[in-house]
C-alpha atoms as a PDB file:
ATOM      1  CA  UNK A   1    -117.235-174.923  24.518  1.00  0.00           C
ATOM      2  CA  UNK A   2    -120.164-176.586  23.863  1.00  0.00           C
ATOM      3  CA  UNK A   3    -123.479-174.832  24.959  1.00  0.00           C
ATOM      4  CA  UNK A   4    -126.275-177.134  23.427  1.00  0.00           C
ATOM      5  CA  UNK A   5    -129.412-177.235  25.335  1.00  0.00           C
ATOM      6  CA  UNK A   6    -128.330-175.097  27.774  1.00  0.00           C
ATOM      7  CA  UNK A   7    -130.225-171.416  28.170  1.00  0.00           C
ATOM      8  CA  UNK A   8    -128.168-168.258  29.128  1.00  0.00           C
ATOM      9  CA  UNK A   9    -129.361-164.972  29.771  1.00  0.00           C
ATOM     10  CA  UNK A  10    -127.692-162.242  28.136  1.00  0.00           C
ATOM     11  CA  UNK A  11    -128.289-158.144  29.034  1.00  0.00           C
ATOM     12  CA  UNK A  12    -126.689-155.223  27.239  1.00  0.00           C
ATOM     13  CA  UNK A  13    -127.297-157.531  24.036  1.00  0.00           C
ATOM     14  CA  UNK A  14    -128.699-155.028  21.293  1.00  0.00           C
ATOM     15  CA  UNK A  15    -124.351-153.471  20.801  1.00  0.00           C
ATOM     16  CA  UNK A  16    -120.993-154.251  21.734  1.00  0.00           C
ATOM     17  CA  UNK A  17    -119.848-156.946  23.748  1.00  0.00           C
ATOM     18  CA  UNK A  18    -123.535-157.936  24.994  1.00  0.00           C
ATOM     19  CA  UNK A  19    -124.398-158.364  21.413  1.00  0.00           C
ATOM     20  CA  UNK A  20    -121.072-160.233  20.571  1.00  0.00           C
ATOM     21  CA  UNK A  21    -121.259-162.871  23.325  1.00  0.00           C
ATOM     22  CA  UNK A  22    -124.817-163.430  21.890  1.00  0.00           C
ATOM     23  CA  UNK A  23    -123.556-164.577  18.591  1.00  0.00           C
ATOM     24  CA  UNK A  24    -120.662-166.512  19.831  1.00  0.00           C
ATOM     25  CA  UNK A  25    -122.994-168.534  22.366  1.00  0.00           C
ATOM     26  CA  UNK A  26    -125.506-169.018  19.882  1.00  0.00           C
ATOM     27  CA  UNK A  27    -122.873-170.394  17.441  1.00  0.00           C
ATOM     28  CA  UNK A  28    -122.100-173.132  20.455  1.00  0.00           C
ATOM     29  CA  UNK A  29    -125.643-173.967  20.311  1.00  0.00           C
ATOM     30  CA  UNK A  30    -127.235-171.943  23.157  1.00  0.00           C
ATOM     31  CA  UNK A  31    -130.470-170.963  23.844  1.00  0.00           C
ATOM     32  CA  UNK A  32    -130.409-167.619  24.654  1.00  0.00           C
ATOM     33  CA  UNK A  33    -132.798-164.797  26.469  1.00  0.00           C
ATOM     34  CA  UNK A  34    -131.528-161.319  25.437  1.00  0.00           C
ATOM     35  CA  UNK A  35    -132.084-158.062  27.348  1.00  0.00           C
ATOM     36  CA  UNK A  36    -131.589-154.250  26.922  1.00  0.00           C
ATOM     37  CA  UNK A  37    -133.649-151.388  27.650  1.00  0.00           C
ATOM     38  CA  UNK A  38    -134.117-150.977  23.596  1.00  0.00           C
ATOM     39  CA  UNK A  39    -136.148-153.342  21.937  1.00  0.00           C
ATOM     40  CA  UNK A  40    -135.379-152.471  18.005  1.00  0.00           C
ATOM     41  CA  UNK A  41    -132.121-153.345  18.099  1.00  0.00           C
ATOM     42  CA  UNK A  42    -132.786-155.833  20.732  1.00  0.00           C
ATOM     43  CA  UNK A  43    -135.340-157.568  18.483  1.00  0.00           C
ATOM     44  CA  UNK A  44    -132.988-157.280  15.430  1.00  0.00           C
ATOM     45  CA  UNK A  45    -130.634-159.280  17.195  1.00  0.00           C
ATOM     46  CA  UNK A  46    -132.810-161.907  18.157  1.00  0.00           C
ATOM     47  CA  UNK A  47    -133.744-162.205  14.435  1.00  0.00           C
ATOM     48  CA  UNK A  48    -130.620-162.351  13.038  1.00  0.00           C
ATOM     49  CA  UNK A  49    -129.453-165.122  15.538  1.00  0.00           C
ATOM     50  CA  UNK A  50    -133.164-167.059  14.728  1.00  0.00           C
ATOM     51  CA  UNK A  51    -132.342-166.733  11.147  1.00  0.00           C
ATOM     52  CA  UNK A  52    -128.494-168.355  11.138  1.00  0.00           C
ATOM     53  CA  UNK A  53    -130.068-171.265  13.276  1.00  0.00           C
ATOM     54  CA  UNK A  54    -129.524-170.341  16.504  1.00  0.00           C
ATOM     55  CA  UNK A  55    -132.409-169.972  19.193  1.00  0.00           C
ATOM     56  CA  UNK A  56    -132.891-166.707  20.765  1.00  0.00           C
ATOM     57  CA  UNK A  57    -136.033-164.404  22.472  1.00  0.00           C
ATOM     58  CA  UNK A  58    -136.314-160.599  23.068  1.00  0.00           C
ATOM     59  CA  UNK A  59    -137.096-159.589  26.283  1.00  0.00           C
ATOM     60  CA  UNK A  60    -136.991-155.548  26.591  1.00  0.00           C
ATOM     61  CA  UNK A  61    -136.470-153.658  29.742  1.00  0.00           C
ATOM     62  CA  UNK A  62    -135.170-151.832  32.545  1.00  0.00           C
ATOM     63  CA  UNK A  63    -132.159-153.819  34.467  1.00  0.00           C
ATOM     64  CA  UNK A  64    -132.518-151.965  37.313  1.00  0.00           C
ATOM     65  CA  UNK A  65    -135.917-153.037  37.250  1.00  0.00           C
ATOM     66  CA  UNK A  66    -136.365-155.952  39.679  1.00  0.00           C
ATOM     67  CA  UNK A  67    -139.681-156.812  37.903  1.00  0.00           C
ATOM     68  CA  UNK A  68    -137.413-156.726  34.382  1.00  0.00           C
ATOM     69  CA  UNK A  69    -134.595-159.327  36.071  1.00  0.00           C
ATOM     70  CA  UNK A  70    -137.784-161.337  37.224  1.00  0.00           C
ATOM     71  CA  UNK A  71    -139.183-161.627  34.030  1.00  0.00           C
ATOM     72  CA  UNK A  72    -136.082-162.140  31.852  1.00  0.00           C
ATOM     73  CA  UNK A  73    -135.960-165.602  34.274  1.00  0.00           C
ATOM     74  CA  UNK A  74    -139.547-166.171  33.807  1.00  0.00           C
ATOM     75  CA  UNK A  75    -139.010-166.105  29.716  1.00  0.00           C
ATOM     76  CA  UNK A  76    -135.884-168.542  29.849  1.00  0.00           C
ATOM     77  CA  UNK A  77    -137.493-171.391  32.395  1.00  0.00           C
ATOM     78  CA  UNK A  78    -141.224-170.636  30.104  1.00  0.00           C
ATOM     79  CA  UNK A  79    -139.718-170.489  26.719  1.00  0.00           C
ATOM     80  CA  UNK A  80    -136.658-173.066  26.732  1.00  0.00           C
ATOM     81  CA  UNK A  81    -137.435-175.363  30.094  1.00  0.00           C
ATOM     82  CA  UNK A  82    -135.139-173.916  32.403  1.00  0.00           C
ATOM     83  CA  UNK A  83    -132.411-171.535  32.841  1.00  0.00           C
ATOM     84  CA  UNK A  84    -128.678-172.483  32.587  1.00  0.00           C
ATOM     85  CA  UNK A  85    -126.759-169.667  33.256  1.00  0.00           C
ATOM     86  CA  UNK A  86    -126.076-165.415  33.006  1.00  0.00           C
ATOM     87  CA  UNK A  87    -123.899-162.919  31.242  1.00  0.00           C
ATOM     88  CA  UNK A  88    -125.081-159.722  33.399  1.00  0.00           C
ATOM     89  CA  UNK A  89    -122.827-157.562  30.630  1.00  0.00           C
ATOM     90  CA  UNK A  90    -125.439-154.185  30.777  1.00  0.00           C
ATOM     91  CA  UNK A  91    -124.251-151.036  32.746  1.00  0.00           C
ATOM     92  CA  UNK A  92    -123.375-147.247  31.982  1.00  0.00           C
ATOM     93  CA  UNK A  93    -120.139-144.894  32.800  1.00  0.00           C
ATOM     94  CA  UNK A  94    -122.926-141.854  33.566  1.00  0.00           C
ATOM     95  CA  UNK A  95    -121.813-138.235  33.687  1.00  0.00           C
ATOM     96  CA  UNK A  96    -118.075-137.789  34.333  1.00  0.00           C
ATOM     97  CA  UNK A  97    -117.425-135.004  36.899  1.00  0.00           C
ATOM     98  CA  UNK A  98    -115.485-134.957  40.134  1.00  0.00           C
ATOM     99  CA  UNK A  99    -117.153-135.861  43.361  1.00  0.00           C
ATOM    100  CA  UNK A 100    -117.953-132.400  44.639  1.00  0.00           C
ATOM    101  CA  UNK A 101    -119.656-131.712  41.487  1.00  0.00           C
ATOM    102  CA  UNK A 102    -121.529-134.536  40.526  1.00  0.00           C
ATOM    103  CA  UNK A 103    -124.883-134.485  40.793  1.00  0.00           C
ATOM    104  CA  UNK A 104    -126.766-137.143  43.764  1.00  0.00           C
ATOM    105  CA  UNK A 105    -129.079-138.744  40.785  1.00  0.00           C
ATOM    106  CA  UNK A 106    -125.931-139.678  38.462  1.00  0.00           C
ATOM    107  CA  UNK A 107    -124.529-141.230  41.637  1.00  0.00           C
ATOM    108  CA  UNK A 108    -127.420-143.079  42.014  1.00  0.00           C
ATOM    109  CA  UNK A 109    -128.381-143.917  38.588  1.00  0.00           C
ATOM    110  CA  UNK A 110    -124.457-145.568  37.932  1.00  0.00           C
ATOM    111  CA  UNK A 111    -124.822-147.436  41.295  1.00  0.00           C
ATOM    112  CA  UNK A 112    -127.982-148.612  40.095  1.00  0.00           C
ATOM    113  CA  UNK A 113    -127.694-149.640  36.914  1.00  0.00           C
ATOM    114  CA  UNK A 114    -124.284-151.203  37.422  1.00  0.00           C
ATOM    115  CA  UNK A 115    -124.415-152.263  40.874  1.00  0.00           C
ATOM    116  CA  UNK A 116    -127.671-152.898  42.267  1.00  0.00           C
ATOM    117  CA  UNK A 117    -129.427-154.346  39.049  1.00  0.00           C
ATOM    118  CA  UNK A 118    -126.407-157.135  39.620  1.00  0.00           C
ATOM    119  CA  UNK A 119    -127.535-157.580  43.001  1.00  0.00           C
ATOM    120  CA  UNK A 120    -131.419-157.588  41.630  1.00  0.00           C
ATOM    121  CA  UNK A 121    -129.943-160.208  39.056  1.00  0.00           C
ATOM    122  CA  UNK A 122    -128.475-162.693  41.112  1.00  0.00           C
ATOM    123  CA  UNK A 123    -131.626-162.552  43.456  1.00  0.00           C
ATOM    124  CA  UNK A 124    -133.553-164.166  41.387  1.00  0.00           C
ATOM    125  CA  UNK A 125    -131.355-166.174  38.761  1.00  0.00           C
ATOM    126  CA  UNK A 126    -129.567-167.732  41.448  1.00  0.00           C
ATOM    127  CA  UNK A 127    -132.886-169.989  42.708  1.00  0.00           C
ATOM    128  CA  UNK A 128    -133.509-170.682  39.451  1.00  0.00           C
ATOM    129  CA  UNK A 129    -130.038-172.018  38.511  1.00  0.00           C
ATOM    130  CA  UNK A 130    -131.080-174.507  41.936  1.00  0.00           C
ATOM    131  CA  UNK A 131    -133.764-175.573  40.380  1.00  0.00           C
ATOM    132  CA  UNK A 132    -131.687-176.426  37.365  1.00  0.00           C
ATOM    133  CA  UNK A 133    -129.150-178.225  39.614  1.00  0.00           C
ATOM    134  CA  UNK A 134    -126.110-176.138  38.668  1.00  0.00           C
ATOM    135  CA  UNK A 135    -125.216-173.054  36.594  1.00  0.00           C
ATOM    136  CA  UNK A 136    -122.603-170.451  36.542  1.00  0.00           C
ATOM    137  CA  UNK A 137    -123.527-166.302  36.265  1.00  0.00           C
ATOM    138  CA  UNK A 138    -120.741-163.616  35.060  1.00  0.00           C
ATOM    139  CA  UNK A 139    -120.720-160.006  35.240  1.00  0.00           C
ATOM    140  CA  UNK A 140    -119.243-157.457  33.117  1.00  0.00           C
ATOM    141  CA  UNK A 141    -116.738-155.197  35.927  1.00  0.00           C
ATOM    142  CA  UNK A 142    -113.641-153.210  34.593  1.00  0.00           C
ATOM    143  CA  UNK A 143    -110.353-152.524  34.963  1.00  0.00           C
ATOM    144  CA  UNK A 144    -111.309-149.065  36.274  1.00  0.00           C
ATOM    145  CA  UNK A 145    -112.107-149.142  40.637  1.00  0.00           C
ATOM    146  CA  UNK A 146    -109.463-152.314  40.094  1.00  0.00           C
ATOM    147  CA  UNK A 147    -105.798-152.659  40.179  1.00  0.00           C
ATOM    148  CA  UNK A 148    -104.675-149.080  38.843  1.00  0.00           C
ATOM    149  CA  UNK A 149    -107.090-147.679  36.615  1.00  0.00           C
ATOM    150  CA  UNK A 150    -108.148-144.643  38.823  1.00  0.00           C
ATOM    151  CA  UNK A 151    -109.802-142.291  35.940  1.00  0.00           C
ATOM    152  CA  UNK A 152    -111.068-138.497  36.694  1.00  0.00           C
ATOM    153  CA  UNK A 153    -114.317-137.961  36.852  1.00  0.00           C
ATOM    154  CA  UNK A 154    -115.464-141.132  37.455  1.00  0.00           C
ATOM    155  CA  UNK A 155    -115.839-141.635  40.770  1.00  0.00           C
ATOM    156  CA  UNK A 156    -119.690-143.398  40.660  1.00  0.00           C
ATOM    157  CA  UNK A 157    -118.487-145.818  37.622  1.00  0.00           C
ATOM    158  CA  UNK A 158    -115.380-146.684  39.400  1.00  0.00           C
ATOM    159  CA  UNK A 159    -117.271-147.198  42.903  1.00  0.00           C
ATOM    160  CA  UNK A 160    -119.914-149.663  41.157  1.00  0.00           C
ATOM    161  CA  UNK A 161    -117.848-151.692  39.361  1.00  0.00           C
ATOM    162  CA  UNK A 162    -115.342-152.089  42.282  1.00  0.00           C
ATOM    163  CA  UNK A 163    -118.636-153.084  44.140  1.00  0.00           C
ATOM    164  CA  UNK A 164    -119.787-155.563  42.192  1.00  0.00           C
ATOM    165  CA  UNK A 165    -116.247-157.512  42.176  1.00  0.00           C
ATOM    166  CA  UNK A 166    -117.108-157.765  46.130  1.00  0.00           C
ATOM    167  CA  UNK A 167    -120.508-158.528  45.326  1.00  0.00           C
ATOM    168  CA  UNK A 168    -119.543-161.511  42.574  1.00  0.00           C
ATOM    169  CA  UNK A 169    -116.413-162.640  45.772  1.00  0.00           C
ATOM    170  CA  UNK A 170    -119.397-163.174  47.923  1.00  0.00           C
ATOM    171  CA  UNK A 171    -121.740-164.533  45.643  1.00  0.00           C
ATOM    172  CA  UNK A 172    -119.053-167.543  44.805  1.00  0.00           C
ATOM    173  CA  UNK A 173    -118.626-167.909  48.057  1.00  0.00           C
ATOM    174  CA  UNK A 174    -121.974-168.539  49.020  1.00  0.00           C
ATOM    175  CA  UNK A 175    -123.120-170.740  46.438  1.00  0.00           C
ATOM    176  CA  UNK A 176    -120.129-172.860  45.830  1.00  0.00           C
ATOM    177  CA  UNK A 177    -121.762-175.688  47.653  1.00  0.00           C
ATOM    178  CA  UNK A 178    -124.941-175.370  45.127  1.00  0.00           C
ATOM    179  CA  UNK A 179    -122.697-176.084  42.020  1.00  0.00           C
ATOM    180  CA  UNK A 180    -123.102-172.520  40.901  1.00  0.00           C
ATOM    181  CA  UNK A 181    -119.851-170.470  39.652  1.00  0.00           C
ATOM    182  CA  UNK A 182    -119.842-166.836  39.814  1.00  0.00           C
ATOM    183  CA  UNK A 183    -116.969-164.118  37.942  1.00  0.00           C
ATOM    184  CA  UNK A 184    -116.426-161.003  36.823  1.00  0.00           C
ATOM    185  CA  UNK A 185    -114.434-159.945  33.669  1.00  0.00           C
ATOM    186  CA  UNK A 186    -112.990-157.083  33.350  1.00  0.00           C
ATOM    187  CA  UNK A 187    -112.369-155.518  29.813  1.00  0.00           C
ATOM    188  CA  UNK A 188    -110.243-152.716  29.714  1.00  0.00           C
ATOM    189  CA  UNK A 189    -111.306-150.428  26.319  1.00  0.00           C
ATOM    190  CA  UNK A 190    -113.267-151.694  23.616  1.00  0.00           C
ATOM    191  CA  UNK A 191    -114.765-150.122  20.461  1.00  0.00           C
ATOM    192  CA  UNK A 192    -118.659-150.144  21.542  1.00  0.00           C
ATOM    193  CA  UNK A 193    -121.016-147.820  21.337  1.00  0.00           C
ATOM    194  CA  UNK A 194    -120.081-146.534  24.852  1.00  0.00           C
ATOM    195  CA  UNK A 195    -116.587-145.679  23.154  1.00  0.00           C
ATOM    196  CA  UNK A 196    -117.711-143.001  21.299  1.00  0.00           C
ATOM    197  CA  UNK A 197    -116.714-142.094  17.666  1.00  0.00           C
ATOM    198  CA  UNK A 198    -113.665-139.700  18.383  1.00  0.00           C
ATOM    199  CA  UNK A 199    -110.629-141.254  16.415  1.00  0.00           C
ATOM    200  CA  UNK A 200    -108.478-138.670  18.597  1.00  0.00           C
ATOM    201  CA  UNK A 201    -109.836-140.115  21.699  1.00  0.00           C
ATOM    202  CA  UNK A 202    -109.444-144.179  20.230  1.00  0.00           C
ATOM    203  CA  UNK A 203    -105.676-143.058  19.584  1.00  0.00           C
ATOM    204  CA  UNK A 204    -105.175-141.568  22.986  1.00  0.00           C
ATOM    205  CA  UNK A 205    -107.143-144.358  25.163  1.00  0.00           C
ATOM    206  CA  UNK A 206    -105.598-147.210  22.752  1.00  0.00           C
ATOM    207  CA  UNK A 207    -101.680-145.703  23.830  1.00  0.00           C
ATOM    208  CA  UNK A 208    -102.536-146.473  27.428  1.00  0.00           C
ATOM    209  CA  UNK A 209    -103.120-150.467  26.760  1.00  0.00           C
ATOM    210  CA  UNK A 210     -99.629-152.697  26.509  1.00  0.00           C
ATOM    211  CA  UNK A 211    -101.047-153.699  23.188  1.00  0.00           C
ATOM    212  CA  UNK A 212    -101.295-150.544  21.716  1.00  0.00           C
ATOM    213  CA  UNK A 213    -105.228-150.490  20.873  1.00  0.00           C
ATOM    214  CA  UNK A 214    -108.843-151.372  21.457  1.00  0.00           C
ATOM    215  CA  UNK A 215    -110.447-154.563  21.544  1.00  0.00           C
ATOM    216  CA  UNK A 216    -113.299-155.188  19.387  1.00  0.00           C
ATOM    217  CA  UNK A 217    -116.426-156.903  20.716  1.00  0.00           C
ATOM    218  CA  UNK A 218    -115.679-160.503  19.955  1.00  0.00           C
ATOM    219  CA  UNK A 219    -111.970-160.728  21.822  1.00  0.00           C
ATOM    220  CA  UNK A 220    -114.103-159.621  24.911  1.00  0.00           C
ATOM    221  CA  UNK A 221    -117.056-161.722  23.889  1.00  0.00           C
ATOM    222  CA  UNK A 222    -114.846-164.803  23.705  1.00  0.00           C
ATOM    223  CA  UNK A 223    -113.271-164.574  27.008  1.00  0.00           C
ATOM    224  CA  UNK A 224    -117.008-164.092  28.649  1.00  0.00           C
ATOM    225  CA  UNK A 225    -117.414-167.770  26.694  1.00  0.00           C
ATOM    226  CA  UNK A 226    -114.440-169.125  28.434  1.00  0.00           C
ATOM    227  CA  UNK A 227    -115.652-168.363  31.679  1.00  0.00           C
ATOM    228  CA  UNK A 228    -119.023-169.165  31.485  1.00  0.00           C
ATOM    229  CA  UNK A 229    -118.207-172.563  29.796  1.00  0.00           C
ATOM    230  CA  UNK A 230    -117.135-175.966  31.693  1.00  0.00           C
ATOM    231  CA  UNK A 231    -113.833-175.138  30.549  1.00  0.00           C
ATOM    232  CA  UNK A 232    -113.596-172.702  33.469  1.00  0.00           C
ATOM    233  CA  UNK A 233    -115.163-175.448  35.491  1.00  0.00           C
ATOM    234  CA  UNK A 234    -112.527-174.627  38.613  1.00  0.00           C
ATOM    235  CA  UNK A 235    -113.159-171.249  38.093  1.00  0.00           C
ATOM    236  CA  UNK A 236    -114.974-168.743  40.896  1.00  0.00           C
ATOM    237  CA  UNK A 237    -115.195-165.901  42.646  1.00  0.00           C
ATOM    238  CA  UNK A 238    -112.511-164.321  39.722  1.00  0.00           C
ATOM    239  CA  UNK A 239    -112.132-160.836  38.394  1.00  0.00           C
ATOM    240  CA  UNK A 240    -110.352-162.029  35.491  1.00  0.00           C
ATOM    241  CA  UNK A 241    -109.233-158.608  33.324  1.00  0.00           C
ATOM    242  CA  UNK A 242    -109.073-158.791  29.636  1.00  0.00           C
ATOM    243  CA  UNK A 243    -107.858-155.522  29.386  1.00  0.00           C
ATOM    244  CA  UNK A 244    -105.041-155.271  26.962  1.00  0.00           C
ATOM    245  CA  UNK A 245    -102.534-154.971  29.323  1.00  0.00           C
ATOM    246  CA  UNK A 246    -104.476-151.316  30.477  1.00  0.00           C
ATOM    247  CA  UNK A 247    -104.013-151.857  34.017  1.00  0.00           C
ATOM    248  CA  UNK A 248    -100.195-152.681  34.037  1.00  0.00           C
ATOM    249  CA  UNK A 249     -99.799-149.759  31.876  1.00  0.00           C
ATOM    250  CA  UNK A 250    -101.510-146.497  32.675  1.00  0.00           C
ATOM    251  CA  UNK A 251     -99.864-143.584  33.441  1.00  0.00           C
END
């Protein structure tokens, strides 16, 4: 899985599986352009991945921004000659509350942030991957809106990430013929930041996977490196879960 001078983007990278793919890809000698709507930790990243050897900028902002996916492009094809290829990993689960009583803006924000900003994403990496001649993007789905992983209260994060499976089906689709591969993976539960810190929660979420816990950051992180690596060169238009065995298992 050798990345060397090739340039990926990289959102959600300041935590969890964002940050994780970072390091891995660096370690295979990419070039990377990392997003996230905070820059400390987003910066700290960078500099941690600069000081082991690896090559990496800090580009802060908004991903449902189309001016922010614009300019996260911009910094890869200014900084490091051109841009290579996409790990659209950032999203949110939003406010959990049934349908009749969620509220219009946490509809809207989830579909945003999870949805749209993939749709703003692929807008504008796509041409550039053309100009590079080839590239492949992947976006972070899940297991929930897929197979059977209904959850309560979840109705907006389930609708966008059963959206952007369509979306990433449609994508491949279009742009087979340019040499440009396009995937979702979708993790099933993971201990990020989005996970929360209740070991009573871990314990009850990590019964419902086959395996009988939580990934950590990396298992995720390595499967994003499969698919976005020539290794998965026949590889397109897949929602490829790397769920623990979560959505053969749920009851």
């Amino acid at each position: 899985m050798d990345f060397a001078d090739q340039t990926l983007i990289v959102t959600g990278a300041n935590s969890g599986i964002g940050k994780a793919a970072a390091e891995v890809l660096a370690k295979q000698g990419a070039r990377l352009v990392l997003g996230a709507r905070r820059s400390e930790p987003l910066d700290s990243v960078a500099h941690e991945i600069e000081k082991k050897g690896g090559h990496a900028i800090a580009v802060a902002g908004d991903i449902g921004d189309p001016d922010y996916a614009a300019k996260l492009v911009k910094a890869a094809e200014d900084h490091f000659g051109s841009l290579n290829g996409a790990f659209n990993n950032a999203g949110i689960v939003g406010d959990l509350a049934a349908a009749e009583n969620m509220s219009l803006s946490t509809w809207e924000n989830v579909l945003r942030t999870n949805l749209t900003s993939a749709f703003l994403a692929a807008k504008v990496q796509i041409p550039a991957l053309k100009r590079a001649g080839s590239g492949t993007l992947l976006f972070t789905s899940s297991f929930v809106g897929y197979s059977n992983g209904g959850l309560p209260g979840m109705g907006a994060y389930a609708a966008s990430k059963a959206g952007l499976i369509g979306l990433v089906q449609s994508l491949a689709a279009d742009h087979g013929k340019d040499n440009i591969r396009v995937n979702a993976i979708l993790p099933g539960g993971t201990m990020t930041p989005m996970a929360g810190d209740d070991p009573d929660i871990h314990t009850y979420i990590s019964g419902k996977h086959a395996l009988g816990r939580l990934a950590q950051p990396a298992e995720i992180a390595r499967t994003a490196l499969f698919l976005l690596s020539q290794n998965a060169s026949f590889v397109t238009g897949s929602a490829m879960l790397a769920d623990g065995g979560v959505s053969v298992r749920f009851d």
